[in-house]
Structures are given as C-alpha cells and as structure tokens.
PDB file of N, CA and C in Angstrom:
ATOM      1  N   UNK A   1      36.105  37.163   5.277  1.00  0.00           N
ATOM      2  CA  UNK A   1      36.181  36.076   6.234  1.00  0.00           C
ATOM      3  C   UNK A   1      36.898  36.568   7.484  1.00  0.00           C
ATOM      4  N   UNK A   2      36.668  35.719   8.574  1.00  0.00           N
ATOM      5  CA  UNK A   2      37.226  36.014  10.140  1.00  0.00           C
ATOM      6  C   UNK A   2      39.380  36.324   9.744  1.00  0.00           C
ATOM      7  N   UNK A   3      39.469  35.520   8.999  1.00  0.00           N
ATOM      8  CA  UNK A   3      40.928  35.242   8.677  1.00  0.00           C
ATOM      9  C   UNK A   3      41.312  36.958   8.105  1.00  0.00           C
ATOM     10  N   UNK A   4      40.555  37.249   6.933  1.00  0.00           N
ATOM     11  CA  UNK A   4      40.985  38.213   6.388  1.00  0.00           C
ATOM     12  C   UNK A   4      41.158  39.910   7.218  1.00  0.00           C
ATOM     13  N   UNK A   5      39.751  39.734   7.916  1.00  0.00           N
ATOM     14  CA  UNK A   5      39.893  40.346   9.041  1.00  0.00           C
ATOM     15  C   UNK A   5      40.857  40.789  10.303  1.00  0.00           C
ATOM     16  N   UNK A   6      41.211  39.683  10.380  1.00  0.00           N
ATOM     17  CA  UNK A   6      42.669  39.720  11.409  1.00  0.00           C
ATOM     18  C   UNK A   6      43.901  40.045  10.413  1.00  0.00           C
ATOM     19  N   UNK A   7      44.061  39.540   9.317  1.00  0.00           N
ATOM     20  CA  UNK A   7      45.099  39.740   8.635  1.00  0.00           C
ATOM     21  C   UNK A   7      45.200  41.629   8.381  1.00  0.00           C
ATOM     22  N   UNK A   8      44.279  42.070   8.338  1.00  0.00           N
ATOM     23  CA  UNK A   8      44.164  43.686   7.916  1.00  0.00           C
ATOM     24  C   UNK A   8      44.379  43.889   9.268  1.00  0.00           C
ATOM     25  N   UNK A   9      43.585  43.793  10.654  1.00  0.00           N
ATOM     26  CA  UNK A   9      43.089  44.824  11.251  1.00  0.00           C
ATOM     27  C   UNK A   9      44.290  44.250  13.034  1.00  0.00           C
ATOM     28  N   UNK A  10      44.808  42.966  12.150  1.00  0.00           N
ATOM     29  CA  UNK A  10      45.608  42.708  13.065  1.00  0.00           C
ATOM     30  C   UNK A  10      44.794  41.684  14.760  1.00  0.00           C
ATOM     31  N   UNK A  11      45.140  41.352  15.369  1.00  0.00           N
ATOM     32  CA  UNK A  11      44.660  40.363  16.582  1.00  0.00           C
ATOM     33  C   UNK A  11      44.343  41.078  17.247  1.00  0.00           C
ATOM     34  N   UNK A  12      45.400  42.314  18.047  1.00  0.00           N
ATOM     35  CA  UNK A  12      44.786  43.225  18.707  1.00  0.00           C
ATOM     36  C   UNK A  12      43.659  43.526  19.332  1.00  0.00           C
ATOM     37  N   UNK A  13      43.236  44.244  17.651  1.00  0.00           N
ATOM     38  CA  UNK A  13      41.947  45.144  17.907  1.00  0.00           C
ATOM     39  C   UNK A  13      40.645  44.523  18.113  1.00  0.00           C
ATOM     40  N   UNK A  14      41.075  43.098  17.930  1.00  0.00           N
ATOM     41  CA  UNK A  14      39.844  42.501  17.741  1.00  0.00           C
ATOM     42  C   UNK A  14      39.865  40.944  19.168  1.00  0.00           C
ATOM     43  N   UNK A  15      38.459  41.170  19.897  1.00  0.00           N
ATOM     44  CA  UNK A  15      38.306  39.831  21.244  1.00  0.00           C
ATOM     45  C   UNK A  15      37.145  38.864  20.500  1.00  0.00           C
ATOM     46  N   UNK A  16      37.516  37.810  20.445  1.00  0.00           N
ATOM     47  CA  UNK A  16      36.885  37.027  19.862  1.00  0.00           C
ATOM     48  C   UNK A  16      36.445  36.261  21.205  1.00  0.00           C
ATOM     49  N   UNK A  17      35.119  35.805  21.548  1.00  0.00           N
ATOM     50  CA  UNK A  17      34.830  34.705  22.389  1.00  0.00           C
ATOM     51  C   UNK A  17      34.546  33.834  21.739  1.00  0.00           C
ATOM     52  N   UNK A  18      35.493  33.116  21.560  1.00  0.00           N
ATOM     53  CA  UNK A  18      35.904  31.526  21.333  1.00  0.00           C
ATOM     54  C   UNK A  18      34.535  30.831  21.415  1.00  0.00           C
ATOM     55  N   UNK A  19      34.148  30.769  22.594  1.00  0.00           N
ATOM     56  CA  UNK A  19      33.471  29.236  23.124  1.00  0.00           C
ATOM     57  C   UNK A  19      32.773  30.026  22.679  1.00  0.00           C
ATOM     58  N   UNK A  20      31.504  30.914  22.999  1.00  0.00           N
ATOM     59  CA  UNK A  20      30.266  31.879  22.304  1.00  0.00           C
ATOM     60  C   UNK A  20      30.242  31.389  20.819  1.00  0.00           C
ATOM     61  N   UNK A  21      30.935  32.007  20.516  1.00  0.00           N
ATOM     62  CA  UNK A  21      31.291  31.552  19.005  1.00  0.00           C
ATOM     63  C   UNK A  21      30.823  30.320  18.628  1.00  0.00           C
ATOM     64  N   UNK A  22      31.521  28.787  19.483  1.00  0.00           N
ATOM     65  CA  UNK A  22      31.962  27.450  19.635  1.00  0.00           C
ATOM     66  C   UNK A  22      30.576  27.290  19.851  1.00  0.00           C
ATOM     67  N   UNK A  23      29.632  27.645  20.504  1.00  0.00           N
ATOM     68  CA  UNK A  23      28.439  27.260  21.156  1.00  0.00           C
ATOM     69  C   UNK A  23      27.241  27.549  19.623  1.00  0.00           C
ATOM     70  N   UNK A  24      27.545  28.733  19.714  1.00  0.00           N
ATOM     71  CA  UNK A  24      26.314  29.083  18.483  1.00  0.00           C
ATOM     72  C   UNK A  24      26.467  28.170  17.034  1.00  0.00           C
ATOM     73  N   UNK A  25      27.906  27.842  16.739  1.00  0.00           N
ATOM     74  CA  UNK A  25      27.848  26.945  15.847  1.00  0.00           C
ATOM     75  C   UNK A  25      27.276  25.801  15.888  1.00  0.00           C
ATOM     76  N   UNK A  26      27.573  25.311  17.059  1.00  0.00           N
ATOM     77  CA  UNK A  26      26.819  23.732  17.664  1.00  0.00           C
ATOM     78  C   UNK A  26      25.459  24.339  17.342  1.00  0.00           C
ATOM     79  N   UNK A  27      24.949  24.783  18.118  1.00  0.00           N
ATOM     80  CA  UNK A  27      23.424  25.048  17.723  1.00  0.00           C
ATOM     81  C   UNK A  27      22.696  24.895  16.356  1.00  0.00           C
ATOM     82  N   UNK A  28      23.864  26.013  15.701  1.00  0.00           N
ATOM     83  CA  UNK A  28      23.379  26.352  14.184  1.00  0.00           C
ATOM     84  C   UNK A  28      23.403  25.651  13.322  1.00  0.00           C
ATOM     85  N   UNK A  29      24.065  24.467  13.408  1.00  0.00           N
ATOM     86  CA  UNK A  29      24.771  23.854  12.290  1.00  0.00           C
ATOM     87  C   UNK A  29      24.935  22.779  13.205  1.00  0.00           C
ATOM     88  N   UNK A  30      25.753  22.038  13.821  1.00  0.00           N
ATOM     89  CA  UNK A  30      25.963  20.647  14.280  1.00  0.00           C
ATOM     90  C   UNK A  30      24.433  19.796  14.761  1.00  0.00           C
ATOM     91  N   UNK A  31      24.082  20.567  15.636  1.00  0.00           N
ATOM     92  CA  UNK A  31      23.116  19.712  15.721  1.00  0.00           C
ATOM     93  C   UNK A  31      21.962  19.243  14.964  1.00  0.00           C
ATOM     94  N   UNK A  32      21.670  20.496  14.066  1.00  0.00           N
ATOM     95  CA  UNK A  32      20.876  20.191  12.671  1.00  0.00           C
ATOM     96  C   UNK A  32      21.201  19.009  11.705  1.00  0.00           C
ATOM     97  N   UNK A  33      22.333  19.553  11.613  1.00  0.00           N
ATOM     98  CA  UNK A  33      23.237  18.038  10.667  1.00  0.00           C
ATOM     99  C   UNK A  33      23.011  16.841  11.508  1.00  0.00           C
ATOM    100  N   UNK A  34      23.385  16.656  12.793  1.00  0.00           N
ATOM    101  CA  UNK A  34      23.185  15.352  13.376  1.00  0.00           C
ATOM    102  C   UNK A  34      21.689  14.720  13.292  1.00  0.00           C
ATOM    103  N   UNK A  35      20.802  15.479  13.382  1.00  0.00           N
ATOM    104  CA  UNK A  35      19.329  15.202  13.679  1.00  0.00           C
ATOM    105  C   UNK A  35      19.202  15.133  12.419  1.00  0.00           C
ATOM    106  N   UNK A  36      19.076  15.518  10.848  1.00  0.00           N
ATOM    107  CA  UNK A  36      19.047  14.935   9.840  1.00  0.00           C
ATOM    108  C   UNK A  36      19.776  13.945   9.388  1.00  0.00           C
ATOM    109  N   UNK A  37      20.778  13.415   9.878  1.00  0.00           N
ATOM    110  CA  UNK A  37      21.685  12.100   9.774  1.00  0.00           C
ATOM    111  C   UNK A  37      21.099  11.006  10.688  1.00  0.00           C
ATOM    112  N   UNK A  38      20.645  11.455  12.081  1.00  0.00           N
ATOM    113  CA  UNK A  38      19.772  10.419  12.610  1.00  0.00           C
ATOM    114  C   UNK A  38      18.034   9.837  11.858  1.00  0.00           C
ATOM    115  N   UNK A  39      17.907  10.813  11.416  1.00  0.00           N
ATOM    116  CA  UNK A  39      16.155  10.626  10.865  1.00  0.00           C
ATOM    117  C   UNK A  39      16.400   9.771   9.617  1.00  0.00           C
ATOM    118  N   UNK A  40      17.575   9.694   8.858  1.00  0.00           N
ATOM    119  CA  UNK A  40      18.030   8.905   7.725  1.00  0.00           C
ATOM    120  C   UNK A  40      17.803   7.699   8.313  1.00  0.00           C
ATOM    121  N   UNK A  41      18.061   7.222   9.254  1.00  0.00           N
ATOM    122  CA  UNK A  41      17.825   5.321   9.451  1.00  0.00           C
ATOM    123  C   UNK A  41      16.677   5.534   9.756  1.00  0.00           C
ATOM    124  N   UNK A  42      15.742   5.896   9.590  1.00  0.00           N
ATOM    125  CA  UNK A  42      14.373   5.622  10.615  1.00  0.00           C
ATOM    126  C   UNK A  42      13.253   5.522   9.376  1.00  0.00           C
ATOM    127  N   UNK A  43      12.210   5.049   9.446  1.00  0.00           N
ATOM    128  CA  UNK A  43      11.245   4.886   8.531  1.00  0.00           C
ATOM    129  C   UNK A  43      11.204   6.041   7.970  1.00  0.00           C
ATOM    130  N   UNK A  44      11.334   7.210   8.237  1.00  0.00           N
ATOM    131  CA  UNK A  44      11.059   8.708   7.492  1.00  0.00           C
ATOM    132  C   UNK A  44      11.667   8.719   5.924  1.00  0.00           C
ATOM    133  N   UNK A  45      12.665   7.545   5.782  1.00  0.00           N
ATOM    134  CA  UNK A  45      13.805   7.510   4.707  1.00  0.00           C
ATOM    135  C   UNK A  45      13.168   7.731   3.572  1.00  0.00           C
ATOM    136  N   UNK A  46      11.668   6.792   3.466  1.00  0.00           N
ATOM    137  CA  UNK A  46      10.897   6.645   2.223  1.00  0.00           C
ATOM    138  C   UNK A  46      10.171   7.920   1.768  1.00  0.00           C
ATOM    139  N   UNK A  47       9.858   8.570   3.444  1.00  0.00           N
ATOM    140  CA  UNK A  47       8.929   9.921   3.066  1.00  0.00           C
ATOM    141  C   UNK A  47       9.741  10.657   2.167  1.00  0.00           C
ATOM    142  N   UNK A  48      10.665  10.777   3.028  1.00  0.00           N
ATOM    143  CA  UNK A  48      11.692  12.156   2.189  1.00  0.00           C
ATOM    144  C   UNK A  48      12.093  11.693   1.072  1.00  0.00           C
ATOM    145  N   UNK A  49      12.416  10.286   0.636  1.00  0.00           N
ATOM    146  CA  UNK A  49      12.831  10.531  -0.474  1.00  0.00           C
ATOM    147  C   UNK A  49      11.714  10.306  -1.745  1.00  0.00           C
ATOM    148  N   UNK A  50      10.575  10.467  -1.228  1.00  0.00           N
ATOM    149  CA  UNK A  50       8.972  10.502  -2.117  1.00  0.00           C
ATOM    150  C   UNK A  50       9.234  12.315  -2.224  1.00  0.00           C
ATOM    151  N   UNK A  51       9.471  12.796  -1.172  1.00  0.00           N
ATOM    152  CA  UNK A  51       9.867  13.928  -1.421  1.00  0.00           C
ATOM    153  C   UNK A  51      10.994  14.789  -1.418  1.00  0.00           C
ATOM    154  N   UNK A  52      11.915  14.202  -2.577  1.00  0.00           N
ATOM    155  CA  UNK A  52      13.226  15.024  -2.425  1.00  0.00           C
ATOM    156  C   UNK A  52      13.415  16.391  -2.759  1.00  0.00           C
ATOM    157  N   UNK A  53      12.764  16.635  -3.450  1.00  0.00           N
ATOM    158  CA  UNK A  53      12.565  18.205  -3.874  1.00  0.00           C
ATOM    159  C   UNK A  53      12.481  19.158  -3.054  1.00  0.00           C
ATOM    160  N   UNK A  54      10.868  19.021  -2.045  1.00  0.00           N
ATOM    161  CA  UNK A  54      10.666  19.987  -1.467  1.00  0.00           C
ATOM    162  C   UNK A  54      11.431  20.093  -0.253  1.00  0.00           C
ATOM    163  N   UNK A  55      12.302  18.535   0.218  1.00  0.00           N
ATOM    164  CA  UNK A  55      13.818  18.643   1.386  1.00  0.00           C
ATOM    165  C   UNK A  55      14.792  19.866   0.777  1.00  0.00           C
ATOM    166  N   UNK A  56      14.952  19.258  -0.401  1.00  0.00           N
ATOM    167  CA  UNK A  56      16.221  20.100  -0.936  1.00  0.00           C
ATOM    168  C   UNK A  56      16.083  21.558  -0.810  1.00  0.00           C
ATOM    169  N   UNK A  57      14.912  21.706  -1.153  1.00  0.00           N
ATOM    170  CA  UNK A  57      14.686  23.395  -1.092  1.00  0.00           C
ATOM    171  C   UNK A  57      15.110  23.902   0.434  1.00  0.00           C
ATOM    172  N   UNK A  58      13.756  23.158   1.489  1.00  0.00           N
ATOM    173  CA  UNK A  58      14.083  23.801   2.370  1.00  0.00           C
ATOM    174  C   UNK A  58      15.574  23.464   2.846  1.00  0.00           C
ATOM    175  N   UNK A  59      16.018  22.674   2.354  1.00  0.00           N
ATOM    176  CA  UNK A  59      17.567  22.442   3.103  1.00  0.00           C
ATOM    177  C   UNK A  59      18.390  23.815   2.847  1.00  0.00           C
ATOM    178  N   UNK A  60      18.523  24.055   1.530  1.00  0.00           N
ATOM    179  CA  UNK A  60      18.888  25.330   0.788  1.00  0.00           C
ATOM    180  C   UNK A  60      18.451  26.265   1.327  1.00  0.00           C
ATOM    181  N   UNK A  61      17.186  26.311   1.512  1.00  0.00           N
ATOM    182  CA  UNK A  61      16.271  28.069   2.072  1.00  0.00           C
ATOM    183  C   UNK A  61      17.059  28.086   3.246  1.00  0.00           C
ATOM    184  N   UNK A  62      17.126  27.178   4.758  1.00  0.00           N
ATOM    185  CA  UNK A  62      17.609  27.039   6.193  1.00  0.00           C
ATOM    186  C   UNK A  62      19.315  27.680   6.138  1.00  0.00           C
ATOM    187  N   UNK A  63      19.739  26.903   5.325  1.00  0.00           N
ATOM    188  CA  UNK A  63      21.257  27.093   4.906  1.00  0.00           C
ATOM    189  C   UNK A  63      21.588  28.745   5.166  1.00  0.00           C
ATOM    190  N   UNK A  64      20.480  29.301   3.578  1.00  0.00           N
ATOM    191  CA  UNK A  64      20.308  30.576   3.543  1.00  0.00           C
ATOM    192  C   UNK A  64      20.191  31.685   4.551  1.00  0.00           C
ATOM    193  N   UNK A  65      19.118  30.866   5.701  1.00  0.00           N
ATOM    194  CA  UNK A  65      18.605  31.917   6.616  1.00  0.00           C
ATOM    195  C   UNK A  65      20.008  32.059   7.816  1.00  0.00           C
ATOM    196  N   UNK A  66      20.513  30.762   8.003  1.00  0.00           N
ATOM    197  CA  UNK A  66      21.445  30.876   8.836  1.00  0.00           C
ATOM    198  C   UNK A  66      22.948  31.806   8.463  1.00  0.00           C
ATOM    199  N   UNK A  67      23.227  31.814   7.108  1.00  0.00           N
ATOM    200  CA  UNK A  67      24.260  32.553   6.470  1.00  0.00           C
ATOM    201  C   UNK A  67      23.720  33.829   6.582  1.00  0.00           C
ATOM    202  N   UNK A  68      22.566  34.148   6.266  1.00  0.00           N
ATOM    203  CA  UNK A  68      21.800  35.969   6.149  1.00  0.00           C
ATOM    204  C   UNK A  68      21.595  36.082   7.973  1.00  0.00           C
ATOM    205  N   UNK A  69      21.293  35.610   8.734  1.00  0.00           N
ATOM    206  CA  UNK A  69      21.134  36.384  10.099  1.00  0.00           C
ATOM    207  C   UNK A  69      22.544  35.991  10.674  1.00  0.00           C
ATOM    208  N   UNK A  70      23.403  35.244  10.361  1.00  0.00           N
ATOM    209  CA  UNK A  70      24.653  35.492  11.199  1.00  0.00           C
ATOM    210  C   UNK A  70      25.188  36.934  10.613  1.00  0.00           C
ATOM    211  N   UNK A  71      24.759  37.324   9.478  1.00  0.00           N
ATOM    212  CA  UNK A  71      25.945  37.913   8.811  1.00  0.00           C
ATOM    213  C   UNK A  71      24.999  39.854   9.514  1.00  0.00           C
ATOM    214  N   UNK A  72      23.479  39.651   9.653  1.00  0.00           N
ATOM    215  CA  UNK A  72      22.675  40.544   9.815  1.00  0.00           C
ATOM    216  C   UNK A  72      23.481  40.912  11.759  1.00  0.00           C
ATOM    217  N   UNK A  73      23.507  39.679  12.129  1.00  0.00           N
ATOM    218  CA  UNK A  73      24.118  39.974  13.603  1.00  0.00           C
ATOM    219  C   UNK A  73      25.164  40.869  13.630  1.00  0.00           C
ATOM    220  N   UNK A  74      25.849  40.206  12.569  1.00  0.00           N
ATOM    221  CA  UNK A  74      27.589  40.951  13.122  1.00  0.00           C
ATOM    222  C   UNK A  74      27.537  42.309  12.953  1.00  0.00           C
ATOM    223  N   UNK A  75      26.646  42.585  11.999  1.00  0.00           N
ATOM    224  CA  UNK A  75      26.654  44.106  11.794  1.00  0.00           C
ATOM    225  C   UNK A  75      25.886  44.961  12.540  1.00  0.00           C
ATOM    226  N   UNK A  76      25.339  44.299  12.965  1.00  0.00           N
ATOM    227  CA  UNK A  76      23.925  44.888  14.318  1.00  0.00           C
ATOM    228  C   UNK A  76      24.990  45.084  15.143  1.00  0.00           C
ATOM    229  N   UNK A  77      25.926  44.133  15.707  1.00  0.00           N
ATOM    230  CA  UNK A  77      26.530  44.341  16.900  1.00  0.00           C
ATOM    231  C   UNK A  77      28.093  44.482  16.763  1.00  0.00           C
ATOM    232  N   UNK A  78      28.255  44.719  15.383  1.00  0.00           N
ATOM    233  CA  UNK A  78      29.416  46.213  15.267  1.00  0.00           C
ATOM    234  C   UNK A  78      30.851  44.751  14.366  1.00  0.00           C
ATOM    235  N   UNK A  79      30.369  43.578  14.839  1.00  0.00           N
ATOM    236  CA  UNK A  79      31.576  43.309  14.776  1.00  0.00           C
ATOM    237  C   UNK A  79      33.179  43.230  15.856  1.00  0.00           C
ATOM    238  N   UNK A  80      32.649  43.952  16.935  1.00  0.00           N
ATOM    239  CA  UNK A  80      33.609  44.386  17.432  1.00  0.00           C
ATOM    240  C   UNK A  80      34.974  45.130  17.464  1.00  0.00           C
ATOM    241  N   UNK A  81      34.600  45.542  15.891  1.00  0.00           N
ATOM    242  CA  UNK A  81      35.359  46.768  14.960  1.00  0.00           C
ATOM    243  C   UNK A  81      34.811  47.955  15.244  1.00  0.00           C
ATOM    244  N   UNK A  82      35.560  48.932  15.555  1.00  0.00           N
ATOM    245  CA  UNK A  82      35.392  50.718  15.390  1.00  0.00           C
ATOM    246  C   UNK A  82      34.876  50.789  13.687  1.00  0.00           C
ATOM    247  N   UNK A  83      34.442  51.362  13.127  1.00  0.00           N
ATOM    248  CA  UNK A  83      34.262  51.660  11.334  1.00  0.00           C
ATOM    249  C   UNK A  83      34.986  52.689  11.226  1.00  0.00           C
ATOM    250  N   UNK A  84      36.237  53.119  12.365  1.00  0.00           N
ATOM    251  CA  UNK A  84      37.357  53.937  12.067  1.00  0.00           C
ATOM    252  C   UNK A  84      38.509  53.138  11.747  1.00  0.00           C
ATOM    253  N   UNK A  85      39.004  52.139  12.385  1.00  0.00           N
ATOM    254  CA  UNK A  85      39.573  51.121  12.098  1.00  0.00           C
ATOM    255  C   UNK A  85      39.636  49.903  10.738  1.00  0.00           C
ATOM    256  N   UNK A  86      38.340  50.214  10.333  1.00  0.00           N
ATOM    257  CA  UNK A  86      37.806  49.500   8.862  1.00  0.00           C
ATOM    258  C   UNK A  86      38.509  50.441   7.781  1.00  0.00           C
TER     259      UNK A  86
END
C-alpha cells in the first residue's frame, strides 16, 4: 500500500500529485458509484434486478479491471521509485 511505501522508503524520495491522484479516483470510482446509485430510482430497478447475476459479475469483472490497470500503470511508470531504492 501507498502507506507502507512511505513508511520504508520515507516522504522524501517519493512526489506524490495529490490532485492527479484526487482526479483519477473521481473518474475511476466516484463517478461510477454515483451513476449506479442514480439508475437505482429509475425504472431500470426491475431490469437489473430480473438480472442480478449478470450485474454482479460485471460489477466484480469492472472492479477487477480497475484494480489490474492501476496497479499495471504504476509499474509502467516506475512508481516514482528508483528499483535502487526498493
């Protein structure tokens, strides 16, 4: 985790952009959640829940993809760690 990271490698070595950061989460995650919390009051209620299964999955699969390419990023773009410093 981001925490454990700093705890080893110290504040220093490491520039975090905050808002970047702050922004991609909104994207990734807030607004998804909001737009499935809005579609809940709306007639769609009955579809989805005729089909709860195949929601759940993809809810799970999306979840997935967003945890596997954040994690594919950081390492593409180093982290902002030396792997001398690791």
């Amino acid at each position: 985790t981001p925490l454990l990271i700093f705890h080893f490698l110290g504040t220093s070595h490491i520039s975090v952009p905050y808002l970047q950061v702050l922004k991609k989460l909104v994207v990734k995650v807030v607004v998804p959640v909001a737009l499935g919390q809005l579609l809940r009051a709306t007639p769609l209620k009955a579809f989805r829940a005729k089909h709860k299964g195949a929601f759940g999955r993809a809810s799970e699969s999306l979840l997935l993809m967003i945890i596997y390419t954040t994690f594919c990023e950081a390492i593409y773009n180093g982290m902002g760690v030396a792997f001398s410093q690791i």
